[in-house]
PDB file of N, CA and C in Angstrom:
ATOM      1  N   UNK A   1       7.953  -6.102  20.796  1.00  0.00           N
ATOM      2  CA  UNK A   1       6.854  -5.254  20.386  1.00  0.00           C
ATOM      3  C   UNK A   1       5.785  -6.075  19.667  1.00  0.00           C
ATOM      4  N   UNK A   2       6.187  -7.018  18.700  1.00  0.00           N
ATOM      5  CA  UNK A   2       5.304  -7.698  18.383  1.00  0.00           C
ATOM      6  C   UNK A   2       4.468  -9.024  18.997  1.00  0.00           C
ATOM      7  N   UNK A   3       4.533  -9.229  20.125  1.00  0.00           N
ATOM      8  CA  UNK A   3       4.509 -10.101  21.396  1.00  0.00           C
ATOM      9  C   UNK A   3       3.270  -8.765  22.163  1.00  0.00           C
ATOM     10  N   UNK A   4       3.517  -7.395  22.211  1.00  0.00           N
ATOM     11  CA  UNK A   4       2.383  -6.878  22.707  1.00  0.00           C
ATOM     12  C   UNK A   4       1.311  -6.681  22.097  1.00  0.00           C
ATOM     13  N   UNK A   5       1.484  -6.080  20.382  1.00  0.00           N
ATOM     14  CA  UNK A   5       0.636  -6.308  19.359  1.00  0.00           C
ATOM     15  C   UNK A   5      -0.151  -7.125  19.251  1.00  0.00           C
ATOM     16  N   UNK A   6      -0.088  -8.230  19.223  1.00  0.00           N
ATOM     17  CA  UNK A   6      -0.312 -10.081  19.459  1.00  0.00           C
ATOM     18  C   UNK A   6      -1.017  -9.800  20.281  1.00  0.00           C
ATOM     19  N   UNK A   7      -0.700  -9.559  21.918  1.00  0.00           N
ATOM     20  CA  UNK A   7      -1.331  -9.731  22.830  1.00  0.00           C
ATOM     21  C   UNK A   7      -2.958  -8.908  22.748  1.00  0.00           C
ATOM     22  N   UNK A   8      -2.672  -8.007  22.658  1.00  0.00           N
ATOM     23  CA  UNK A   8      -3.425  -7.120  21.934  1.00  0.00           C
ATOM     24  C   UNK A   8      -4.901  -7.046  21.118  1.00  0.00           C
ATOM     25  N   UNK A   9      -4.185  -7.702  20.324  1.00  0.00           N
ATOM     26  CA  UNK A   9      -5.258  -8.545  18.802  1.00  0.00           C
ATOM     27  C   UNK A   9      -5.766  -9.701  19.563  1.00  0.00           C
ATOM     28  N   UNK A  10      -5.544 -10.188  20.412  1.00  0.00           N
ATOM     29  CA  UNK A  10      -6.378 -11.551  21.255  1.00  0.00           C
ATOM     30  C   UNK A  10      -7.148 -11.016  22.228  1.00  0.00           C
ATOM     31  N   UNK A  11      -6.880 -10.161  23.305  1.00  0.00           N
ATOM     32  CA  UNK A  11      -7.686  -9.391  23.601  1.00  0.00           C
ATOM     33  C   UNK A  11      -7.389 -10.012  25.132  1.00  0.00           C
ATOM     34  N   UNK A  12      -6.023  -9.943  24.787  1.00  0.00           N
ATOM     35  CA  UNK A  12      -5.541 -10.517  26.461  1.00  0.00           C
ATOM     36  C   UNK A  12      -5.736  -9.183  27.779  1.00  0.00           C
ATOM     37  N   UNK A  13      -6.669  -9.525  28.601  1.00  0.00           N
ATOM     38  CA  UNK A  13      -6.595  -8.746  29.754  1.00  0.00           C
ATOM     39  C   UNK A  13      -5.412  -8.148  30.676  1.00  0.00           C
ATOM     40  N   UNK A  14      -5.362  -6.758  30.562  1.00  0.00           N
ATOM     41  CA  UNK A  14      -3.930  -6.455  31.850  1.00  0.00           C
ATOM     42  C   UNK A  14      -2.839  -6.328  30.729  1.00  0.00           C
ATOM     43  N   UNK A  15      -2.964  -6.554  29.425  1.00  0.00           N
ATOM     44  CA  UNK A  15      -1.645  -6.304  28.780  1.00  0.00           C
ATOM     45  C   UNK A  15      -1.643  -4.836  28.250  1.00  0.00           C
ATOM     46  N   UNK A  16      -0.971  -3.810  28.575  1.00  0.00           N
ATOM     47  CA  UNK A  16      -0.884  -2.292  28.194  1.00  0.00           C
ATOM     48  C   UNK A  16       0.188  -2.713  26.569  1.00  0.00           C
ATOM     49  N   UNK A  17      -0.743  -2.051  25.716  1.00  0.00           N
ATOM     50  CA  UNK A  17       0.067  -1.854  24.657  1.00  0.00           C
ATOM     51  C   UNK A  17       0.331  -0.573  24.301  1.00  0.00           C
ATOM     52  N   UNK A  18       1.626  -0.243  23.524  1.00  0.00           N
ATOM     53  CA  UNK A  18       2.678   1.029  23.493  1.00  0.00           C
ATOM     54  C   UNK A  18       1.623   1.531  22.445  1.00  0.00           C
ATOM     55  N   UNK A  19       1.454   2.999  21.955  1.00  0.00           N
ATOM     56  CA  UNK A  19       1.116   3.837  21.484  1.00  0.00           C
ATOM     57  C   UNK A  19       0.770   5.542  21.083  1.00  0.00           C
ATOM     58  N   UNK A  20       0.667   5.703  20.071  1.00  0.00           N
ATOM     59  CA  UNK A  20       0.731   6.888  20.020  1.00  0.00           C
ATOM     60  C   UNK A  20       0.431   8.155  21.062  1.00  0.00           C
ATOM     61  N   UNK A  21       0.984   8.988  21.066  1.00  0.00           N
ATOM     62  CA  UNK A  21      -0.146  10.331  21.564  1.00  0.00           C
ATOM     63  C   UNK A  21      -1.175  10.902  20.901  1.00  0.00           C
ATOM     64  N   UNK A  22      -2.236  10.612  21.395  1.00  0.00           N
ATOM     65  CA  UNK A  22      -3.145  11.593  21.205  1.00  0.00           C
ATOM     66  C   UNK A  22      -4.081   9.953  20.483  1.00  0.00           C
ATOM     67  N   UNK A  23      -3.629   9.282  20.345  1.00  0.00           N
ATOM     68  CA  UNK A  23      -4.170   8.057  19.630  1.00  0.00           C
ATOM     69  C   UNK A  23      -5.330   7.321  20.692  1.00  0.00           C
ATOM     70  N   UNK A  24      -6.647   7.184  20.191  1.00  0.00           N
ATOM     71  CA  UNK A  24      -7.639   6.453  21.362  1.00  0.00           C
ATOM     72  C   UNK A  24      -6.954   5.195  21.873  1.00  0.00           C
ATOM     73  N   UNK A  25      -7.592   4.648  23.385  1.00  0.00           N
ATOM     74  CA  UNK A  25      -7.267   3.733  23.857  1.00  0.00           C
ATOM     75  C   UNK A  25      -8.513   3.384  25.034  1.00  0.00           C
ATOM     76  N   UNK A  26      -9.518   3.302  24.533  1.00  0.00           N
ATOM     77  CA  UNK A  26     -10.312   2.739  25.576  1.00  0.00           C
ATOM     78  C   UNK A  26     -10.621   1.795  26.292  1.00  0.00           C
ATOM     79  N   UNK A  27     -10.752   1.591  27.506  1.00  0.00           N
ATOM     80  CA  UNK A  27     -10.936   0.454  28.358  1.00  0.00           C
ATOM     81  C   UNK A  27     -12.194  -0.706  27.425  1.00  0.00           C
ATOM     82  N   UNK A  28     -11.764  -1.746  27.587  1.00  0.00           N
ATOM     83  CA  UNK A  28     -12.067  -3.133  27.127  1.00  0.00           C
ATOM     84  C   UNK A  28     -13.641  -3.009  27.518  1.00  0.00           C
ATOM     85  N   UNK A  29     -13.675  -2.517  28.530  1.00  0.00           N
ATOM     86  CA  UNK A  29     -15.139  -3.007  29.507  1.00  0.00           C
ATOM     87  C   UNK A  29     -16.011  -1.449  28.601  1.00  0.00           C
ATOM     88  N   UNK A  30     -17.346  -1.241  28.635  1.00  0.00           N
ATOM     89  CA  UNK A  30     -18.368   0.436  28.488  1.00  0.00           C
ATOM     90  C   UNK A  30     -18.151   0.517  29.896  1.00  0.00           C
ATOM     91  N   UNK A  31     -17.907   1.681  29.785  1.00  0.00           N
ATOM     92  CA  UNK A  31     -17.278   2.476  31.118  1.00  0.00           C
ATOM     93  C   UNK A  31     -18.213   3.882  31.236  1.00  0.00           C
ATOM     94  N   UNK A  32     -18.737   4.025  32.193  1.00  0.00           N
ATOM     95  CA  UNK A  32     -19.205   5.461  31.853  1.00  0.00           C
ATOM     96  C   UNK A  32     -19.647   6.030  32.953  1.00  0.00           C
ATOM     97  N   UNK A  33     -19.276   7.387  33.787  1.00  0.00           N
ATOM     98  CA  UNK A  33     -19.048   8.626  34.727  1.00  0.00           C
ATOM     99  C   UNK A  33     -19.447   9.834  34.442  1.00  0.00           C
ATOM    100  N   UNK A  34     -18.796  10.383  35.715  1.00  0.00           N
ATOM    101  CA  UNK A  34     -19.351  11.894  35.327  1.00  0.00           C
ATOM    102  C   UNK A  34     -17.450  12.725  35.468  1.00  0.00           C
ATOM    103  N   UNK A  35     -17.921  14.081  35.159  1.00  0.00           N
ATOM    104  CA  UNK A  35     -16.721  14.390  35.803  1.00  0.00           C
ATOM    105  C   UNK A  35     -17.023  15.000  37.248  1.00  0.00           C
ATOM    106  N   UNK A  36     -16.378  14.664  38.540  1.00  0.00           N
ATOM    107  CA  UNK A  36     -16.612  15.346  40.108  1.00  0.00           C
ATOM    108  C   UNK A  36     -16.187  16.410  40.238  1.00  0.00           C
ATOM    109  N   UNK A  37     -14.576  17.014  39.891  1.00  0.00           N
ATOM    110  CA  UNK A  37     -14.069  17.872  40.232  1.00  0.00           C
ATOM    111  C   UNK A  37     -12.984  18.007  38.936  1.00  0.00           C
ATOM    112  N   UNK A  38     -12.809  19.630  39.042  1.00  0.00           N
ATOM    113  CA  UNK A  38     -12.132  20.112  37.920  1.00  0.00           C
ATOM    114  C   UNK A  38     -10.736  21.258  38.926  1.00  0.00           C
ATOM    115  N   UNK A  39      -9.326  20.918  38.400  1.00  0.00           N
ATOM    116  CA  UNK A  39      -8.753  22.143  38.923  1.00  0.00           C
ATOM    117  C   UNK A  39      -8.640  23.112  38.244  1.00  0.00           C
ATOM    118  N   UNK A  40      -8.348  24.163  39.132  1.00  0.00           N
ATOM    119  CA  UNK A  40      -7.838  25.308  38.884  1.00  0.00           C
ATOM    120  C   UNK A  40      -7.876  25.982  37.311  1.00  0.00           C
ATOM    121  N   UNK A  41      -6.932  25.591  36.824  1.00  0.00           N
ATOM    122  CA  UNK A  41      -6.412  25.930  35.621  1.00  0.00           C
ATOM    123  C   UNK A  41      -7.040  24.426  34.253  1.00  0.00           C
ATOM    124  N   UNK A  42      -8.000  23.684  34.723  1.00  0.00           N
ATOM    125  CA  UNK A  42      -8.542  22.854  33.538  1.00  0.00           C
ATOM    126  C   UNK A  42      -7.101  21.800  33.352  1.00  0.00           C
ATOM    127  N   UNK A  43      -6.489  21.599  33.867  1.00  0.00           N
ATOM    128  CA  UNK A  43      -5.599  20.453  33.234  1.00  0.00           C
ATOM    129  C   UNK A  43      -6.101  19.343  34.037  1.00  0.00           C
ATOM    130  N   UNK A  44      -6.500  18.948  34.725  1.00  0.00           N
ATOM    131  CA  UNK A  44      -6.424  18.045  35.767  1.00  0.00           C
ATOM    132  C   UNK A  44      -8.394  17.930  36.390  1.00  0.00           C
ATOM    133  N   UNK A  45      -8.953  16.542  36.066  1.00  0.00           N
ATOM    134  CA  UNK A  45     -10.083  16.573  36.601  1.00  0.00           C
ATOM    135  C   UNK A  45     -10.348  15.044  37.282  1.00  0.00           C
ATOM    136  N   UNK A  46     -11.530  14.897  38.392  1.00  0.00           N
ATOM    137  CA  UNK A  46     -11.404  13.732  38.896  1.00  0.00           C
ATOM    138  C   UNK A  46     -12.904  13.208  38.302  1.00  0.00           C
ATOM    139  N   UNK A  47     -12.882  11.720  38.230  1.00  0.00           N
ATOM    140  CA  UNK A  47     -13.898  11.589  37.470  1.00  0.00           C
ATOM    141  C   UNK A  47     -14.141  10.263  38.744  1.00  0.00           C
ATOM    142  N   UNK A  48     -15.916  10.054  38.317  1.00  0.00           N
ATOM    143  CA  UNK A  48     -16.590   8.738  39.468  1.00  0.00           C
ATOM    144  C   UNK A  48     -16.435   7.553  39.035  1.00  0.00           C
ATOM    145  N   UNK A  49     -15.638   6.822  38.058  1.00  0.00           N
ATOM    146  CA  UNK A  49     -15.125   5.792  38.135  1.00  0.00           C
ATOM    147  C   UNK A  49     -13.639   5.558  37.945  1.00  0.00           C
ATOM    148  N   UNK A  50     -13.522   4.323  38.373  1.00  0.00           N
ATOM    149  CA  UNK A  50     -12.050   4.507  38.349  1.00  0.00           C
ATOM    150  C   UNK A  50     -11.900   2.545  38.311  1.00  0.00           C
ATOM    151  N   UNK A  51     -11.065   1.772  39.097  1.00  0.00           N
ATOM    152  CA  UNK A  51     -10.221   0.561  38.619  1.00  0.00           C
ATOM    153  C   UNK A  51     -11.664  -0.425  38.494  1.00  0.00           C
ATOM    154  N   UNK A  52     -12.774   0.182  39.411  1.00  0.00           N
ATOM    155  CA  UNK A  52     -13.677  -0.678  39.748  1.00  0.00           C
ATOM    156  C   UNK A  52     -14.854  -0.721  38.409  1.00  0.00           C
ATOM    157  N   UNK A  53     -14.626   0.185  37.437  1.00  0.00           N
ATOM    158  CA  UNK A  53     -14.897   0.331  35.953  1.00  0.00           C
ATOM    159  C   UNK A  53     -14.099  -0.242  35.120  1.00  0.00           C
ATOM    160  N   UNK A  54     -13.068  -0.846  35.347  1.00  0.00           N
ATOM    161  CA  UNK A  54     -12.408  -1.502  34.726  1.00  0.00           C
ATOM    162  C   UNK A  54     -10.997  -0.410  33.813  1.00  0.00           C
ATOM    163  N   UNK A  55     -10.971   0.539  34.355  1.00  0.00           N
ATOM    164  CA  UNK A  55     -10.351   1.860  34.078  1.00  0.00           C
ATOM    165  C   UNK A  55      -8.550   1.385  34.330  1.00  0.00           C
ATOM    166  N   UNK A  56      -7.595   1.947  33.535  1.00  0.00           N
ATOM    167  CA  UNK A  56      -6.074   1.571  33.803  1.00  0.00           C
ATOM    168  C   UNK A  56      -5.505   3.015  33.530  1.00  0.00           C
ATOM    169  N   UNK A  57      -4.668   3.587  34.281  1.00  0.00           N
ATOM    170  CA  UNK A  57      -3.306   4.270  33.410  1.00  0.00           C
ATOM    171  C   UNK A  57      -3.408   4.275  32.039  1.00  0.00           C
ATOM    172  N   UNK A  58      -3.514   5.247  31.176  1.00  0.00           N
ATOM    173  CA  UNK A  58      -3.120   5.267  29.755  1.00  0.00           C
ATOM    174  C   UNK A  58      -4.696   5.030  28.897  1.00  0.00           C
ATOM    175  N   UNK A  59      -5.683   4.345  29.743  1.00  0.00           N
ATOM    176  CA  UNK A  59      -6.955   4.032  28.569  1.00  0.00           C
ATOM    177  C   UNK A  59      -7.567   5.950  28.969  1.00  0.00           C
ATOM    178  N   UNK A  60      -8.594   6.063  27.700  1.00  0.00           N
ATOM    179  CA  UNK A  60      -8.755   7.093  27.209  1.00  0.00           C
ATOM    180  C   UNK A  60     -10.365   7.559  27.181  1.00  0.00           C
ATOM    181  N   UNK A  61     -11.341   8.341  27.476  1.00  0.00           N
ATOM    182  CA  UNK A  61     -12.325   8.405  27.693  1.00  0.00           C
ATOM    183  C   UNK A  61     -13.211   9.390  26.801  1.00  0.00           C
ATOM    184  N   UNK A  62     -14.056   9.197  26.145  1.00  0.00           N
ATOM    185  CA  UNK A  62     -14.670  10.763  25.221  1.00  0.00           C
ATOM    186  C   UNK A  62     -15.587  10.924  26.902  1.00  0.00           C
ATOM    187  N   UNK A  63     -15.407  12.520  25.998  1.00  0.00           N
ATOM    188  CA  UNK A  63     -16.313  13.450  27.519  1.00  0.00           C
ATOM    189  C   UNK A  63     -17.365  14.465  26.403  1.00  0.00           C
ATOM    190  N   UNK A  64     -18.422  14.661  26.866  1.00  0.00           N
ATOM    191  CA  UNK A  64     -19.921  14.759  26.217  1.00  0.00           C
ATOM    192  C   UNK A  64     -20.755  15.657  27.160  1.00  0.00           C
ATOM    193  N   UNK A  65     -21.128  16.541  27.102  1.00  0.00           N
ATOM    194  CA  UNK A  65     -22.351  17.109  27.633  1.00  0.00           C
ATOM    195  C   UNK A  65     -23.955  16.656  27.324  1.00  0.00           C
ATOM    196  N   UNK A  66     -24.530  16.549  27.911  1.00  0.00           N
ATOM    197  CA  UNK A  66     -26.288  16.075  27.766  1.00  0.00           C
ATOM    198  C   UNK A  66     -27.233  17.757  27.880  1.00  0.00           C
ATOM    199  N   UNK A  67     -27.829  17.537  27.895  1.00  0.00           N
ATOM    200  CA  UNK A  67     -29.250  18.622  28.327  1.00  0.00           C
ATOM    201  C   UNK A  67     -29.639  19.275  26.842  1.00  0.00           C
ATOM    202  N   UNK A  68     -29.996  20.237  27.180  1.00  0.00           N
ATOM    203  CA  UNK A  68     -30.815  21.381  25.832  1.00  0.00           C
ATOM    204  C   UNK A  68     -29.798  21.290  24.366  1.00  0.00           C
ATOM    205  N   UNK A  69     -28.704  21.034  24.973  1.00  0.00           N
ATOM    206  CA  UNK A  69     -27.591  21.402  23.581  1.00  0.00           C
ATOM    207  C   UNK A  69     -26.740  20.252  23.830  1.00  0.00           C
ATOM    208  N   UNK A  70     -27.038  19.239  23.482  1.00  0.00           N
ATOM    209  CA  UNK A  70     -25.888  17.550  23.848  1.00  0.00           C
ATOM    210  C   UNK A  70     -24.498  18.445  22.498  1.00  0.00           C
ATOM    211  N   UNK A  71     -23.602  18.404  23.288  1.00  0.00           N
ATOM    212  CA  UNK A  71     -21.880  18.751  22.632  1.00  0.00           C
ATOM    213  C   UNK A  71     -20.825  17.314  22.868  1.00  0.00           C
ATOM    214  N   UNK A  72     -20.115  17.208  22.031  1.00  0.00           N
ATOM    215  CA  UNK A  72     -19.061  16.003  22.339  1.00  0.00           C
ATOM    216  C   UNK A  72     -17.928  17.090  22.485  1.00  0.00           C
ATOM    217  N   UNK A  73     -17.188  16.595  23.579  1.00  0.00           N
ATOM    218  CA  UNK A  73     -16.294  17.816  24.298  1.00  0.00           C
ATOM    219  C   UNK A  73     -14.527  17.651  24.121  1.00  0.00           C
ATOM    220  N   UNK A  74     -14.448  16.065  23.532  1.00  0.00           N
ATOM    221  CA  UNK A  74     -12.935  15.849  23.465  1.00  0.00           C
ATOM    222  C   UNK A  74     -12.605  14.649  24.083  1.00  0.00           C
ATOM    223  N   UNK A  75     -11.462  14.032  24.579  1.00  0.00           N
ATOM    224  CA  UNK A  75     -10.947  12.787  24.961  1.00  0.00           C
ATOM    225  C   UNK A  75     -10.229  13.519  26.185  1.00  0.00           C
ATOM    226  N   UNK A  76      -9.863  12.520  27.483  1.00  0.00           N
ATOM    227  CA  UNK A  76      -9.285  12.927  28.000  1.00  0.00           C
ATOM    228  C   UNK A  76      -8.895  11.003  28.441  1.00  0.00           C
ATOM    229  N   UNK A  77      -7.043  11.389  28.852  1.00  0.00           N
ATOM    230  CA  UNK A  77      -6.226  10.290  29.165  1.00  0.00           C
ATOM    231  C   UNK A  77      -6.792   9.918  30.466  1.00  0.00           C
ATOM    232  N   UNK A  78      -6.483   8.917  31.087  1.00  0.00           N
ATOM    233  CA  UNK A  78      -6.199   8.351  32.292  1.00  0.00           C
ATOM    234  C   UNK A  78      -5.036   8.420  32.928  1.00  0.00           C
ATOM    235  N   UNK A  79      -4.768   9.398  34.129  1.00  0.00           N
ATOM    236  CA  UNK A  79      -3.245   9.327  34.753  1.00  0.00           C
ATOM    237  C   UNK A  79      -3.397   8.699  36.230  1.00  0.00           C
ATOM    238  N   UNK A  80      -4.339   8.222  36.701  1.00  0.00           N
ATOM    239  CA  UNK A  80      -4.312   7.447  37.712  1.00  0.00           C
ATOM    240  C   UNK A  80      -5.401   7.049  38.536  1.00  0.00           C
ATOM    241  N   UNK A  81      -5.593   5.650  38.652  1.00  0.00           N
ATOM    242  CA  UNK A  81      -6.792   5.154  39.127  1.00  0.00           C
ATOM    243  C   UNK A  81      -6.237   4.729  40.435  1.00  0.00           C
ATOM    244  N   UNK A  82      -7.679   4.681  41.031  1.00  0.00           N
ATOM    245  CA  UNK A  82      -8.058   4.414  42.382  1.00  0.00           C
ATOM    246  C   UNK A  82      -9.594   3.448  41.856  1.00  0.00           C
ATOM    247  N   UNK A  83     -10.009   2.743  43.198  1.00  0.00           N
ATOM    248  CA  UNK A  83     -11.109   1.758  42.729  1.00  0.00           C
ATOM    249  C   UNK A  83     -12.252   2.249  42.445  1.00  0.00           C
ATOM    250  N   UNK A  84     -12.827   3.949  43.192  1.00  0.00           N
ATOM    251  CA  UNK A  84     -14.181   4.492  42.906  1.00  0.00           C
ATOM    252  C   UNK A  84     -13.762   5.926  42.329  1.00  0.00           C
ATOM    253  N   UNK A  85     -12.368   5.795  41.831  1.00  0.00           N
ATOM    254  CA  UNK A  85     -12.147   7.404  41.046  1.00  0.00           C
ATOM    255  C   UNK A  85     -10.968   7.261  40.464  1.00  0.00           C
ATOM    256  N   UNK A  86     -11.230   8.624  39.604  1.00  0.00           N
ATOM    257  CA  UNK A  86      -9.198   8.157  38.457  1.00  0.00           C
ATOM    258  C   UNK A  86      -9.189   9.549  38.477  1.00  0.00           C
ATOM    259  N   UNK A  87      -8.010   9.918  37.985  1.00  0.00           N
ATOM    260  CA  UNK A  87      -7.820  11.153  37.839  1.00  0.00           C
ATOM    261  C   UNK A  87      -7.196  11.174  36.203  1.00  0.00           C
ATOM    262  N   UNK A  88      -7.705  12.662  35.610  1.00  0.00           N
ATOM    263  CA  UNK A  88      -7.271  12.660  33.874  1.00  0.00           C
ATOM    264  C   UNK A  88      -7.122  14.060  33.737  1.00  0.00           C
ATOM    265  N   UNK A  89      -6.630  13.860  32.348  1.00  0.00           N
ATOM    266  CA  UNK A  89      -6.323  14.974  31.493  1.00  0.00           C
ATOM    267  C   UNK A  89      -6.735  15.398  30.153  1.00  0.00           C
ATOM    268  N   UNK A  90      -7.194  16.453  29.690  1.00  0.00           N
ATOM    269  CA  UNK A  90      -7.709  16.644  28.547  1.00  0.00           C
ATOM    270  C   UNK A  90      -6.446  16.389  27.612  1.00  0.00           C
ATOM    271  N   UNK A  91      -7.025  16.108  26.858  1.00  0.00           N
ATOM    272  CA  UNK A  91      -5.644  15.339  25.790  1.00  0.00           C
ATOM    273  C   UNK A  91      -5.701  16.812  24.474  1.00  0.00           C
ATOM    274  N   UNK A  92      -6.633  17.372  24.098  1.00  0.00           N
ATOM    275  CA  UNK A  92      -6.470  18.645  23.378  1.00  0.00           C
ATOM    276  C   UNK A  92      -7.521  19.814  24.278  1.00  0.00           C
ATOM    277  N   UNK A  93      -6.846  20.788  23.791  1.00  0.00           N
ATOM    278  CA  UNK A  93      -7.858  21.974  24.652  1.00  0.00           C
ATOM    279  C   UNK A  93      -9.242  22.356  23.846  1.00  0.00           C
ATOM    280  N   UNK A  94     -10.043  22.064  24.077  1.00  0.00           N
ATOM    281  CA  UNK A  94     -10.997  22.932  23.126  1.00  0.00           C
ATOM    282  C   UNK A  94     -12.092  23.307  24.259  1.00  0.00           C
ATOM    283  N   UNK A  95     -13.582  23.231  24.259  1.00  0.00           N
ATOM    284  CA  UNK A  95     -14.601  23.469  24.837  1.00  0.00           C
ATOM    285  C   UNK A  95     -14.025  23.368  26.792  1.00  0.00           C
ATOM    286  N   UNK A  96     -14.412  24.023  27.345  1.00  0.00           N
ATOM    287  CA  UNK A  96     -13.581  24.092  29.015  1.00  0.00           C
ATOM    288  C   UNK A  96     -15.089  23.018  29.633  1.00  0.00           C
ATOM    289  N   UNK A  97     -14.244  22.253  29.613  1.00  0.00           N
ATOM    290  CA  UNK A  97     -14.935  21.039  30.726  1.00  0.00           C
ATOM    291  C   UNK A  97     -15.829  21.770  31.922  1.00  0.00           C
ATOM    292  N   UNK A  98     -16.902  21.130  32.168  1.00  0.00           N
ATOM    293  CA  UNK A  98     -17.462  21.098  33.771  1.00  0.00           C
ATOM    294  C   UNK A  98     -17.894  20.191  34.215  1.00  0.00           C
ATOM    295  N   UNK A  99     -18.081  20.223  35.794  1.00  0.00           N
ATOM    296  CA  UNK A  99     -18.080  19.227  36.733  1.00  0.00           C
ATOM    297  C   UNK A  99     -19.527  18.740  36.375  1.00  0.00           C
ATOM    298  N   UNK A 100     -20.171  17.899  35.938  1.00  0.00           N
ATOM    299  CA  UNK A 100     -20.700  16.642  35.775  1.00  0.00           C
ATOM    300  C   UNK A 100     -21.115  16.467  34.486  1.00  0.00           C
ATOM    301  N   UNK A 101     -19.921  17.075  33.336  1.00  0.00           N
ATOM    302  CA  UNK A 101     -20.316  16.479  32.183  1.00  0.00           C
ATOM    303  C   UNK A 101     -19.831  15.032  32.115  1.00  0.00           C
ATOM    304  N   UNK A 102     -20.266  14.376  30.992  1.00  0.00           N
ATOM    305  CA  UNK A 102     -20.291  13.014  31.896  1.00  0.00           C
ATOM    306  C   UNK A 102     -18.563  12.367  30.394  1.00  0.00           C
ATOM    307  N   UNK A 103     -18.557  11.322  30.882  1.00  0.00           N
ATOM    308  CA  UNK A 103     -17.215  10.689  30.253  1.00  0.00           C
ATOM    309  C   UNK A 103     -17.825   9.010  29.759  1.00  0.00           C
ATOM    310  N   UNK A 104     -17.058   8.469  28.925  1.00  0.00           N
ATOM    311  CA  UNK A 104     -18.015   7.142  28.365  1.00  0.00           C
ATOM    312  C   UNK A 104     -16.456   6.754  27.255  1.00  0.00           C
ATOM    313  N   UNK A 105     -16.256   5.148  28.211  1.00  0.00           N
ATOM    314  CA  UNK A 105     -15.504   4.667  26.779  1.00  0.00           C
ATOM    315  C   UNK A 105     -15.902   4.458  25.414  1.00  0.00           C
ATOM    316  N   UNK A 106     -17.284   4.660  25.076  1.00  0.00           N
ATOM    317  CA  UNK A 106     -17.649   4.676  23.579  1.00  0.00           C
ATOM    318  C   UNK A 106     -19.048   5.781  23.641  1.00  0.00           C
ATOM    319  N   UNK A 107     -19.323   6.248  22.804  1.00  0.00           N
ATOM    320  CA  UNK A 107     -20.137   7.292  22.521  1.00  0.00           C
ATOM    321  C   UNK A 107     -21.391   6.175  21.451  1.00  0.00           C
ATOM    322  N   UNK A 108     -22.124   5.774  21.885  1.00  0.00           N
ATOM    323  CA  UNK A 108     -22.808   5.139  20.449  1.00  0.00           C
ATOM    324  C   UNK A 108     -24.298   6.222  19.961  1.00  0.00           C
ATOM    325  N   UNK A 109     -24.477   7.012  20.689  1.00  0.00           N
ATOM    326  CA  UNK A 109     -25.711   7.627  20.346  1.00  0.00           C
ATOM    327  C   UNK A 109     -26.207   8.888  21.430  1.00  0.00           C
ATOM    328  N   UNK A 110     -26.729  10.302  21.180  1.00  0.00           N
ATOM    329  CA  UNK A 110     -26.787  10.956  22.271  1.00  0.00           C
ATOM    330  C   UNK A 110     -28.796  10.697  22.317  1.00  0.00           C
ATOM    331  N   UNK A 111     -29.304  10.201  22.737  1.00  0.00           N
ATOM    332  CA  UNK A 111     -30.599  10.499  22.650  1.00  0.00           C
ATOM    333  C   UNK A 111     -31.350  11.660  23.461  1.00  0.00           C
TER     334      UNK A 111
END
């Protein structure tokens, strides 16, 4: 464990380190999408970037609305990438997602 920690703190590429739930984990690279498609029941949405963003299993995304009323909407996990899409999950329920609010490994400012 302390060999991934390490790895970690150096900022070694490709090394997944263990952690909490619900705890951020954003991709190394500014990453930033929309959301495409939402199912059914809100657990499950596909978003426009994916491995080719530098996106993995497990990194973590804030999701944000823009226009008349800019809202920060929550985090949602990464459960599986593909090179031009990933698929995720809202990590708490609050505000109900829609299809092209957008997603961003760091939030620095809504202008």
């Amino acid at each position: 464990m302390r060999e991934l920690a390490r790895a970690k703190n150096s900022g070694t590429p490709g090394v997944v380190v263990a952690r909490k739930p619900g705890e951020a984990n954003p991709p190394p690279d500014n990453a930033e999408g929309r959301i495409r498609s939402i199912d059914q029941g809100g657990n499950l949405l596909t978003i426009t970037i994916g491995s080719d963003a530098g996106l993995a299993r497990g990194h973590t995304l804030e999701v944000f609305r823009l226009g008349p009323n800019p809202k920060y909407l929550g985090t949602v996990e990464i459960l599986e990438v593909r090179p031009h899409e990933a698929v995720a999950r809202p990590m708490k329920k609050g505000a109900p997602l829609q299809v092209d609010d957008r997603v961003a490994s760091r939030i620095t400012g809504i202008k």
